[in-house]
Protein backbone atom coordinates (compact mmCIF):
# COMPACT_ATOMS: atom_id res chain seq x y z
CA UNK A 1 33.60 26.40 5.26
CA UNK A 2 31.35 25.26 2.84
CA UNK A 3 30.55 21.56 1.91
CA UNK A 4 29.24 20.21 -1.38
CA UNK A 5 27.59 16.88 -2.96
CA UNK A 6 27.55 15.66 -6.16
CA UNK A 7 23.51 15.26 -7.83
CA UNK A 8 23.46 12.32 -10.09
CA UNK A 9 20.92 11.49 -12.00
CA UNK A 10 20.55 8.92 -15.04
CA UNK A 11 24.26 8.38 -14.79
CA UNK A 12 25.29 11.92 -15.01
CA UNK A 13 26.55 14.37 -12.22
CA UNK A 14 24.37 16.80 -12.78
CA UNK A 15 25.01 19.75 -10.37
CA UNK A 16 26.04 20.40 -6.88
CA UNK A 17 24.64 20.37 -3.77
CA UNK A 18 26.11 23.23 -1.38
CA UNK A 19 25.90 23.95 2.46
CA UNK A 20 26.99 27.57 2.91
CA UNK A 21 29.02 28.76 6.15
CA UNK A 22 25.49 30.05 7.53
CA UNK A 23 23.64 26.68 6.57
CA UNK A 24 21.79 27.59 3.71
CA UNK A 25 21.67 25.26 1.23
CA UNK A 26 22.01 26.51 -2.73
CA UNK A 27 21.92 23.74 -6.47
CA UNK A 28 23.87 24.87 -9.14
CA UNK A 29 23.34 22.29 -12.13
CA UNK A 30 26.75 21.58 -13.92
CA UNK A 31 25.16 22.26 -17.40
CA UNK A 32 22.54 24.40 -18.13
CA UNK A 33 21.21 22.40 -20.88
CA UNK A 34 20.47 19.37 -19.17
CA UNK A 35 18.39 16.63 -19.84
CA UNK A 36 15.81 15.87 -16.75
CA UNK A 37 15.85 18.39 -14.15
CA UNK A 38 16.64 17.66 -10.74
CA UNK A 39 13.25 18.93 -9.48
CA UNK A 40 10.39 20.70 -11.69
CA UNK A 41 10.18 23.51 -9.45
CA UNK A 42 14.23 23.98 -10.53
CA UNK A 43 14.04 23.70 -14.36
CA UNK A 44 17.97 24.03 -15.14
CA UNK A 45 19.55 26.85 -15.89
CA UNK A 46 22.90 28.86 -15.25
CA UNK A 47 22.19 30.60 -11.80
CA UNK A 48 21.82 28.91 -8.92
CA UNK A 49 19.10 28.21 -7.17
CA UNK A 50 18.47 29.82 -3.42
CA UNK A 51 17.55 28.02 -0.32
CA UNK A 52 13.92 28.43 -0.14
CA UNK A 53 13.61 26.37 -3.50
CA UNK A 54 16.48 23.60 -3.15
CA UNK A 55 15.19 22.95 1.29
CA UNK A 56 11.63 22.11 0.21
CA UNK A 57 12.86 19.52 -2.03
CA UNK A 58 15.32 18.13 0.04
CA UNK A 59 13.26 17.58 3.12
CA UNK A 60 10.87 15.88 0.68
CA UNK A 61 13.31 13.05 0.07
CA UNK A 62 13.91 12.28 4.33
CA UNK A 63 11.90 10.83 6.68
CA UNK A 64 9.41 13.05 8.19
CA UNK A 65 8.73 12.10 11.74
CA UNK A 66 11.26 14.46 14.08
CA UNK A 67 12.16 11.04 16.43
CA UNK A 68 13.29 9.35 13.09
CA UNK A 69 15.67 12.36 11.86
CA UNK A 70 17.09 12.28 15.67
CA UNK A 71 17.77 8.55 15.31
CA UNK A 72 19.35 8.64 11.93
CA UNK A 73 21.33 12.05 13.45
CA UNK A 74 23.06 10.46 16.28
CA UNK A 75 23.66 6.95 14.17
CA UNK A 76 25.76 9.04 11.92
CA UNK A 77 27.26 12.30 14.61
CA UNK A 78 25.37 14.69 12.57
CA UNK A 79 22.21 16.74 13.32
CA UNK A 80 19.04 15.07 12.45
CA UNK A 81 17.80 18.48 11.41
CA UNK A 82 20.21 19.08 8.81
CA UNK A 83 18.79 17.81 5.40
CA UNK A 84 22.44 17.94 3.92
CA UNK A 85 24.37 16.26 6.56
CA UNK A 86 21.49 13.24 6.60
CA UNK A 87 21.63 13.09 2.51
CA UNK A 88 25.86 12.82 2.71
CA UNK A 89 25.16 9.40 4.66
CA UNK A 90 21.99 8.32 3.26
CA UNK A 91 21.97 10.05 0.24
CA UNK A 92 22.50 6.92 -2.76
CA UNK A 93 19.42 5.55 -2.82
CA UNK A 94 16.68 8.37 -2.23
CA UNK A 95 13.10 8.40 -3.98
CA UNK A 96 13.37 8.71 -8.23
CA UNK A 97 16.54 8.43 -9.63
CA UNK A 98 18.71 11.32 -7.80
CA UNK A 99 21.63 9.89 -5.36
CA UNK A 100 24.21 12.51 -3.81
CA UNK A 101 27.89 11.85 -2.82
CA UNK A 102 30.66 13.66 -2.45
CA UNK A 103 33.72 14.21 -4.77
CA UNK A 104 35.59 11.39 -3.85
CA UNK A 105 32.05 8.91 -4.69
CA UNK A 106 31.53 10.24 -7.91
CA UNK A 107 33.59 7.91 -9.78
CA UNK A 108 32.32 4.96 -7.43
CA UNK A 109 28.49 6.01 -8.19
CA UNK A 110 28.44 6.24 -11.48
CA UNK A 111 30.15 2.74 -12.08
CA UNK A 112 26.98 1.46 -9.71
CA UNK A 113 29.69 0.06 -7.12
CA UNK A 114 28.12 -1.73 -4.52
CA UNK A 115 26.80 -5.18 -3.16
CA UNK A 116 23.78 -6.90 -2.49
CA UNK A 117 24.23 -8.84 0.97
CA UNK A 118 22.20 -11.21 2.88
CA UNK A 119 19.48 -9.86 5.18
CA UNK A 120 20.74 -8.88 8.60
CA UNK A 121 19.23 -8.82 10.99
CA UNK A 122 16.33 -10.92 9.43
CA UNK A 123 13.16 -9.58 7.63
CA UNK A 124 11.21 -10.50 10.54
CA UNK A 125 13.71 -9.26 13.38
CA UNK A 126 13.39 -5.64 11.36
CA UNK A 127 10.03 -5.77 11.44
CA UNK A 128 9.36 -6.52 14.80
CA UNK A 129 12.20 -4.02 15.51
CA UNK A 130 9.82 -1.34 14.13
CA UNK A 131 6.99 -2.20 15.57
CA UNK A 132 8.67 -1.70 19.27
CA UNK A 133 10.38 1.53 17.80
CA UNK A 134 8.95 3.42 15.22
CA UNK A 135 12.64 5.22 14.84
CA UNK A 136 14.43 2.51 14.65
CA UNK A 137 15.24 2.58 10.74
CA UNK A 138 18.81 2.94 10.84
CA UNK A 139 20.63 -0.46 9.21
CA UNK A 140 24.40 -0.53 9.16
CA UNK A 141 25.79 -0.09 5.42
CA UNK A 142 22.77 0.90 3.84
CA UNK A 143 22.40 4.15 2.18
CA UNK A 144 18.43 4.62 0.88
CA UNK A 145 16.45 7.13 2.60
CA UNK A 146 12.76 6.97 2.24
CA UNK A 147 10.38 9.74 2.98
CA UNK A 148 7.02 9.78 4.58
CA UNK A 149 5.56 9.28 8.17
CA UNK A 150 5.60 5.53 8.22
CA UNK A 151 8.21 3.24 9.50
CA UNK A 152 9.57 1.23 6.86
CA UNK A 153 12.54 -0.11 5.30
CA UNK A 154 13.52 -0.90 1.58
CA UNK A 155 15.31 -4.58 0.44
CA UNK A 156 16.77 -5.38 -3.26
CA UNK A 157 14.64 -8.97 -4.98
CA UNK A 158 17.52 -10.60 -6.95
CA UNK A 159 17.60 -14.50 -6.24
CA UNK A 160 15.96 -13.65 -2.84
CA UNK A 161 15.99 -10.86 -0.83
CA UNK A 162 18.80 -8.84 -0.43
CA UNK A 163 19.93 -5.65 1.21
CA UNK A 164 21.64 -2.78 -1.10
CA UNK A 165 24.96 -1.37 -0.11
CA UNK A 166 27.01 1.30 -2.07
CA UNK A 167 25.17 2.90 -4.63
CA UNK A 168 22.99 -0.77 -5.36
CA UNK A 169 19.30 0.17 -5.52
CA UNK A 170 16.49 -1.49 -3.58
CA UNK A 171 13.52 -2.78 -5.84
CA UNK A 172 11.12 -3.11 -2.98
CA UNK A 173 9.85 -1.26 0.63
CA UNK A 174 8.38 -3.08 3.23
CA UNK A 175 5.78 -1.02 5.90
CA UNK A 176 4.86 -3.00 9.01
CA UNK A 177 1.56 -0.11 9.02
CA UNK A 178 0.26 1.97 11.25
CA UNK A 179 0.80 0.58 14.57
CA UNK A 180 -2.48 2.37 16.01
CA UNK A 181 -4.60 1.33 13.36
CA UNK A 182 -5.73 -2.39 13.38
CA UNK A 183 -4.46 -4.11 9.93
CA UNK A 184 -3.28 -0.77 8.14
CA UNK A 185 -1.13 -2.63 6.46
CA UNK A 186 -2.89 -5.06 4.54
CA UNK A 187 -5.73 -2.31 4.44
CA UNK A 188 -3.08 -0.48 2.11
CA UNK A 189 -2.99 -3.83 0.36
CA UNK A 190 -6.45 -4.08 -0.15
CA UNK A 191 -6.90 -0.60 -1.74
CA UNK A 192 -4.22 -0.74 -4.02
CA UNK A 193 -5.58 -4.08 -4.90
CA UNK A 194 -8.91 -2.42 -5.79
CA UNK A 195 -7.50 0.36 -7.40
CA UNK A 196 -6.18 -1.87 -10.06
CA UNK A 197 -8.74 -3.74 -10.76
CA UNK A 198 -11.14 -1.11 -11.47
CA UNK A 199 -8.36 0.38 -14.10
CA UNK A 200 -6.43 2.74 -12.30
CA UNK A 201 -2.96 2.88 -12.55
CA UNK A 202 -1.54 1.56 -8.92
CA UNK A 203 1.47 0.59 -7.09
CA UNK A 204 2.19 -3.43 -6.94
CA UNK A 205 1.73 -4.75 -3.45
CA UNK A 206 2.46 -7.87 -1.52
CA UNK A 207 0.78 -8.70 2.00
CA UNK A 208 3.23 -11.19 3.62
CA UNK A 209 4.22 -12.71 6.86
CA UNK A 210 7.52 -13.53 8.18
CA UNK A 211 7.19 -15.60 11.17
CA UNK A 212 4.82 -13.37 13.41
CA UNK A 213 5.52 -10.14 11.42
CA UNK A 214 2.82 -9.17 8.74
CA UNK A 215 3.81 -6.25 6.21
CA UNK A 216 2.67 -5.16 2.93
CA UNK A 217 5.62 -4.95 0.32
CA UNK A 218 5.36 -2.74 -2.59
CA UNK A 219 7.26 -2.87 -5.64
CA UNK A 220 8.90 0.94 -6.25
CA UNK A 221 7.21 2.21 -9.71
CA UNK A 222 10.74 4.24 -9.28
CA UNK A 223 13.11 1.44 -10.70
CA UNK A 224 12.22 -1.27 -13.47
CA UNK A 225 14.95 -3.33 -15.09
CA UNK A 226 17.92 -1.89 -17.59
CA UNK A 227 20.78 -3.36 -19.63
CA UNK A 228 22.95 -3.33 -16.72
CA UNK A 229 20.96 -4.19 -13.67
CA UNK A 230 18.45 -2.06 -12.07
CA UNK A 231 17.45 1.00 -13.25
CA UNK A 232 16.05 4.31 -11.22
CA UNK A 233 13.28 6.29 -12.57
CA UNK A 234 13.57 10.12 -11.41
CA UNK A 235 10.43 10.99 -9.63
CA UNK A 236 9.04 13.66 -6.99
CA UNK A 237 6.22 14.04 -5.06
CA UNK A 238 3.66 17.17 -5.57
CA UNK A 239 5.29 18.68 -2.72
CA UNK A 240 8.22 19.01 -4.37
CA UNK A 241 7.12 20.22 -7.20
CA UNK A 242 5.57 23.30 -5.45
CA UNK A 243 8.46 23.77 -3.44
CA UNK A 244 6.03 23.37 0.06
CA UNK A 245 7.39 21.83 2.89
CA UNK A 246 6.42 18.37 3.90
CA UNK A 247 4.92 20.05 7.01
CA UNK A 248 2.42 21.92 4.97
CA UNK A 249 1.11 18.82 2.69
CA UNK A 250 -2.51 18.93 4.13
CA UNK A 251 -4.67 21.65 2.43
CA UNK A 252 -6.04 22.08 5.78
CA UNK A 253 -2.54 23.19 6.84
CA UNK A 254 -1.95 25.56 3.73
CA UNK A 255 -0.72 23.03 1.31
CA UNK A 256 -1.88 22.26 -2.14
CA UNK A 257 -5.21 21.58 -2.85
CA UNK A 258 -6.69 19.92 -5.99
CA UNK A 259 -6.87 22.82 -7.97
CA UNK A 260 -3.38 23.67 -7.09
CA UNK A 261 -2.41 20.49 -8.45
CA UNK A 262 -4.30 20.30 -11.65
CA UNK A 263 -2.51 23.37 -12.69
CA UNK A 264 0.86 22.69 -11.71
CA UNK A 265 -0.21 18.78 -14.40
CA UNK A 266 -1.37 21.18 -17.38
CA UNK A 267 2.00 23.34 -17.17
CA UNK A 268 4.24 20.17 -16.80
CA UNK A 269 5.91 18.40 -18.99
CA UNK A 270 4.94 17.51 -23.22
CA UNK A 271 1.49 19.05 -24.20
CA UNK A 272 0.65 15.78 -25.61
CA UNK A 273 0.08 13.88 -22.09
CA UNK A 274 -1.09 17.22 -19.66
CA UNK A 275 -4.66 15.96 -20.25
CA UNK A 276 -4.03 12.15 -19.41
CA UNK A 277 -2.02 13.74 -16.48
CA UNK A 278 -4.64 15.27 -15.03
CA UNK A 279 -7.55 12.62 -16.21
CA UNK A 280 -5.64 9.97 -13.71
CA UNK A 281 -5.07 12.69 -11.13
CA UNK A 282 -9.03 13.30 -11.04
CA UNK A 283 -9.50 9.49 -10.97
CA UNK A 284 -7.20 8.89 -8.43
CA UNK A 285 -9.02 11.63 -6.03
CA UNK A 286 -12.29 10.08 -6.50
CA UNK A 287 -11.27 7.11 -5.73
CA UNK A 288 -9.42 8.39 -2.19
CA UNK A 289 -12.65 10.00 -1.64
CA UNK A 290 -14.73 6.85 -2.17
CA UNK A 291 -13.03 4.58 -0.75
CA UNK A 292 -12.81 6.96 2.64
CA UNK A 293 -8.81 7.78 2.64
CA UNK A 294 -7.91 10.30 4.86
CA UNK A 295 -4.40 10.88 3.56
CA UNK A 296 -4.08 11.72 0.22
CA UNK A 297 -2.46 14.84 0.30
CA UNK A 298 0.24 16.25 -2.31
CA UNK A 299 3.27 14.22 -1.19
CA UNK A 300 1.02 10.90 -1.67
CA UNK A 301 0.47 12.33 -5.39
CA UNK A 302 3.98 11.88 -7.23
CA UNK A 303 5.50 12.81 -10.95
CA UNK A 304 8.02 10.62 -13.10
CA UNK A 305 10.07 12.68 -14.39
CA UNK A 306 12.52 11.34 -18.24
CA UNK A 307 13.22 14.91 -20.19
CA UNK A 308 10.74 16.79 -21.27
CA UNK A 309 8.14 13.80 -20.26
CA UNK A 310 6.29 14.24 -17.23
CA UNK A 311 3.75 11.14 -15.87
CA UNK A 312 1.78 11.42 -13.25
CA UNK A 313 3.10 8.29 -11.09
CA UNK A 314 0.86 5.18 -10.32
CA UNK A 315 -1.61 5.82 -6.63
CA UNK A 316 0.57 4.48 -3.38
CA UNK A 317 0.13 5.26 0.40
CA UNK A 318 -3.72 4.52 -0.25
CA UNK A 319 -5.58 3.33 2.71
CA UNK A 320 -9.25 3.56 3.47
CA UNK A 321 -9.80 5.12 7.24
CA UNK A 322 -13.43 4.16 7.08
CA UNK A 323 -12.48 0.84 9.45
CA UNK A 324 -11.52 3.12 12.26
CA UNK A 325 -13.48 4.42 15.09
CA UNK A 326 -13.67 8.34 14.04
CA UNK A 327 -14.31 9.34 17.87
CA UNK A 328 -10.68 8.63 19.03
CA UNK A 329 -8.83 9.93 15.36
CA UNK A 330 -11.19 12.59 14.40
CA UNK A 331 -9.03 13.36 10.99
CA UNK A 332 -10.19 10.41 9.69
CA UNK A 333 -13.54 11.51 8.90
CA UNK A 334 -12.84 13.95 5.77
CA UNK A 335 -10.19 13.52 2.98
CA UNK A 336 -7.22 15.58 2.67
CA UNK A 337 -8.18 17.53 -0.38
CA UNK A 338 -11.73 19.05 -0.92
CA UNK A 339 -13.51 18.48 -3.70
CA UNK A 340 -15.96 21.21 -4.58
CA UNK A 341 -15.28 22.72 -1.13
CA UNK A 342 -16.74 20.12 0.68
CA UNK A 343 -13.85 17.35 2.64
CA UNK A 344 -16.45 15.26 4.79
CA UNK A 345 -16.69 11.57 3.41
CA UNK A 346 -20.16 11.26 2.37
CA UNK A 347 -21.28 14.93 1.46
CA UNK A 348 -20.20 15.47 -1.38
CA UNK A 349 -22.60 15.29 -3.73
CA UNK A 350 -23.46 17.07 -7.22
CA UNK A 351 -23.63 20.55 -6.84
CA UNK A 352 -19.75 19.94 -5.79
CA UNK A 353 -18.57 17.81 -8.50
CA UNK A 354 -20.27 20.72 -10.85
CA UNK A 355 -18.67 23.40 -8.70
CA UNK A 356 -15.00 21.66 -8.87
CA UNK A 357 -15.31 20.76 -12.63
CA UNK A 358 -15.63 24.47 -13.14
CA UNK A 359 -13.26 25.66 -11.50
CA UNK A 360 -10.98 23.19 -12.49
CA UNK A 361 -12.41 23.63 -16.48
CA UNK A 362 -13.21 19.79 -16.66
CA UNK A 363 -16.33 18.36 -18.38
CA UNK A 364 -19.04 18.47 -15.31
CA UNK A 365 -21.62 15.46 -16.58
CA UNK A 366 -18.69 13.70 -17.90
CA UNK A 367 -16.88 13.92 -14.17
CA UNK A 368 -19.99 13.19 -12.76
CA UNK A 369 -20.32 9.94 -14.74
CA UNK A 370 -16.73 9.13 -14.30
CA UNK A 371 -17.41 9.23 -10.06
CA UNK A 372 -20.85 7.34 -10.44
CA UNK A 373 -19.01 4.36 -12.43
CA UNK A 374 -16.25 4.05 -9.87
CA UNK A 375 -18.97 4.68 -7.25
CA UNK A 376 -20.12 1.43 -8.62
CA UNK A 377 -17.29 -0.48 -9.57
CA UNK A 378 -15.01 -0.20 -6.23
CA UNK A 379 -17.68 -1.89 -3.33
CA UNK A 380 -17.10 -5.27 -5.78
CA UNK A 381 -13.23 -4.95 -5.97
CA UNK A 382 -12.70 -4.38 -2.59
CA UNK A 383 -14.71 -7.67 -1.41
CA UNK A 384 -12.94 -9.31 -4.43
CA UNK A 385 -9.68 -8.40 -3.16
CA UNK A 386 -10.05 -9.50 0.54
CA UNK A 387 -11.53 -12.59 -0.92
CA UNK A 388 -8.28 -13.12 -2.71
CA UNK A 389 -6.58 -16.72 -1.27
CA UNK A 390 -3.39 -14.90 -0.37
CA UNK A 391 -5.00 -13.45 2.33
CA UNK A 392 -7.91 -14.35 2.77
CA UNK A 393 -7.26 -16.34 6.11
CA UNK A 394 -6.19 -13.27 7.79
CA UNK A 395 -8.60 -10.61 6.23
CA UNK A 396 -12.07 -11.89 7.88
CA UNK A 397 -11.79 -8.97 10.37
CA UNK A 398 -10.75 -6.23 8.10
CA UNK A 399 -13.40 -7.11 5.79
CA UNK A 400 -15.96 -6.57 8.41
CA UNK A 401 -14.98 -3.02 8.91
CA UNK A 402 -14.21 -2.33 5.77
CA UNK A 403 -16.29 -3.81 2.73
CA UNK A 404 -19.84 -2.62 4.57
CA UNK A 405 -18.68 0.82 5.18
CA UNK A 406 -16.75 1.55 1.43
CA UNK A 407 -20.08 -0.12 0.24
CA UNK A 408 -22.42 2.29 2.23
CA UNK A 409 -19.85 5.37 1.06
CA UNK A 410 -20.23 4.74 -2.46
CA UNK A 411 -23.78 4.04 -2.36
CA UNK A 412 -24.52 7.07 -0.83
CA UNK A 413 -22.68 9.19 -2.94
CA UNK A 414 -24.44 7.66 -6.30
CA UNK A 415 -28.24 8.91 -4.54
CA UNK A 416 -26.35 11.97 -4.18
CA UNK A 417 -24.95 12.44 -7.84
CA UNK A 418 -28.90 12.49 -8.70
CA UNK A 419 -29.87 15.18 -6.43
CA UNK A 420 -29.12 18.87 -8.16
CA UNK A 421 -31.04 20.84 -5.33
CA UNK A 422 -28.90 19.28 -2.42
CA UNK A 423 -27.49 22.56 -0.70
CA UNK A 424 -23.93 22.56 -0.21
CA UNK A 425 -22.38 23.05 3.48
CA UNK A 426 -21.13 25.90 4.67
């Protein structure tokens, strides 16, 4: 028999989710003239859309680590490896501004029924919880469902902190880091710090401590205040847009590359912002590249999505991998996305920012200017940032594996902006 759930999106039920009898999963919007679509790689319309376009997007919005889905599977008697039965239990409070519920919720969502409750267990006991199990993300009556390989968890701010139940929204997500990787978390802090300052357009970010439990708590760029309470913002990752499965979001593994994304900004969305779109895209892969992160690939590059208006979303996930011993995580040493052909951090040089600004059809000297002033400006705004008082007492050790090696990164890739005979690898 076949199931359904309800899409809403800015306060509108705006198609319907179906599981067929053989599993395949199909969208039919309710309208063909709506609004916002639910995804850009499903611009409404009156036929429905087939299973190899609706699955990408779904798995986009879940948790990607196989251990996590099984956890969140058995918590709720359903199989972690169904994307529909997952989204029917944790389905009101997913990335952007898309919930899903059945029939019988509708009514419920779209009056924003729901609670905010005190923190239980504690901020601190959930953090430490993750920390012995990655999986362990399940918390009785809350529906939000994050995506990504990361544990993490995601609280409402409104007079304190406060879970979400119902369709509530959370306003914040909290990431203990990367257990294997010595102060990842505040690492993340650090680069989104610097990011900022140097102009770019960046999540917010907290680094805090609850008892013994550091994290780094960013604000979601996905809600901002309304007349009524919180408001979500519809957004989807690059991914998503391209319909590729959150498996495949290294260009390494057959995912989409830089060029791939710069054409998917210049056919998205109003005319009058494609070029900004893909100005801050450009920025925002220098400055991955400079700053030595590993993992920017397309589902850590995201879209907001209101109408006809597409924005690129503000940089998040950013962490340099440069404080790291390479020898024992060898995919640390090159970024996710080439630029010019050439992924190693270090190499590239000239002859590849001329060779990607071609192909891409972007200005070459003015790219090439663009990477030499960030080149520049980041060394400074990392130290600035680990100098900062709220954390400086526990960033002494981070900064001496990280400001140095940034420093050194960026250096070397200014000699190398002034060397047009360099021969490119490979």
């Amino acid at each position: 028999m076949s199931r359904h759930l309800q899409a809403i999106l800015y306060g509108q039920a705006i198609g319907t989710l179906t599981q067929g009898d053989g599993g395949q999963h199909t969208f039919a919007y309710a309208d063909p003239d709506t609004r916002t679509p639910l995804s850009l790689s499903m611009p409404p319309r009156t036929e429905p859309y087939p299973h190899r376009l609706v699955e990408p997007f779904l798995e986009g919005l879940l948790p990607e680590r196989e251990s996590v889905r099984t956890t969140l599977g058995n918590a709720f008697g359903v199989s972690g490896r169904n994307p529909f039965a997952l989204l029917e239990h944790i389905g009101l409070d997913c990335a952007g501004a898309v919930q899903f519920c059945t029939d019988e919720q509708v009514d419920d969502v779209l009056a924003g029924k729901g609670s905010l409750e005190p923190v239980l267990p504690s901020i601190a006991d959930r953090l430490r919880a993750l920390r012995a199990d990655p999986t362990s993300w399940v918390v009785d009556r809350e529906h939000w469902s994050l995506a990504g390989a990361q544990s993490k968890f995601a609280l409402r701010q409104h007079n304190g902190w406060k879970q979400a139940t119902g369709a509530e929204a959370t306003s914040h997500i909290f990431k203990p880091g990367v257990e294997e990787l010595r102060d990842q978390a505040l690492n993340e802090h650090i680069c989104l710090t610097a990011a900022r300052a140097i102009g770019l357009s960046a999540a917010q970010s907290e680094y805090k401590v609850w008892e013994d439990q550091p994290a780094i708590v960013i604000t979601r760029y996905d809600r901002a205040p309304g007349p009524t309470g919180l408001m979500r913002i519809h957004q989807e990752d690059l991914c998503q847009v391209r319909s590729v499965y959150p498996r495949d979001k290294y260009e390494s593994d057959g995912g989409p590359g830089a060029l791939d994304i710069i054409a998917t900004l210049r056919r998205a969305g109003h005319p009058a912002t494609r070029d900004e779109n893909v100005s801050r895209f450009v920025d925002g892969l220098t400055f991955n590249y400079l700053i030595g992160a590993p993992d920017a690939h397309a589902k850590n590059y995201s879209v907001l999505l209101l109408g006809d208006v597409v924005r690129l979303a503000p940089l998040y996930d950013v962490a340099s991998g440069l404080p790291y011993e390479r020898h024992n995580l060898p995919g640390l040493g090159a970024s996710a996305m080439a630029i010019g052909g050439e992924r190693v951090f270090g190499e590239v040089g000239r002859r590849h920012i001329e060779r990607f600004a071609a192909e891409a059809r972007l200005d070459a000297a003015r790219l090439i200017e663009r990477t030499r002033h960030l080149a520049a400006a980041i060394p400074d705004a990392v130290s600035d940032a680990l100098s900062d008082p709220s954390v400086r007492d526990r960033a002494s050790d981070l900064s001496a594996r990280l400001v140095d090696p940034v420093a050194a990164l960026c250096a070397r890739t200014i000699r190398q902006l002034d060397q047009p005979g360099a021969r490119r690898r490979g």
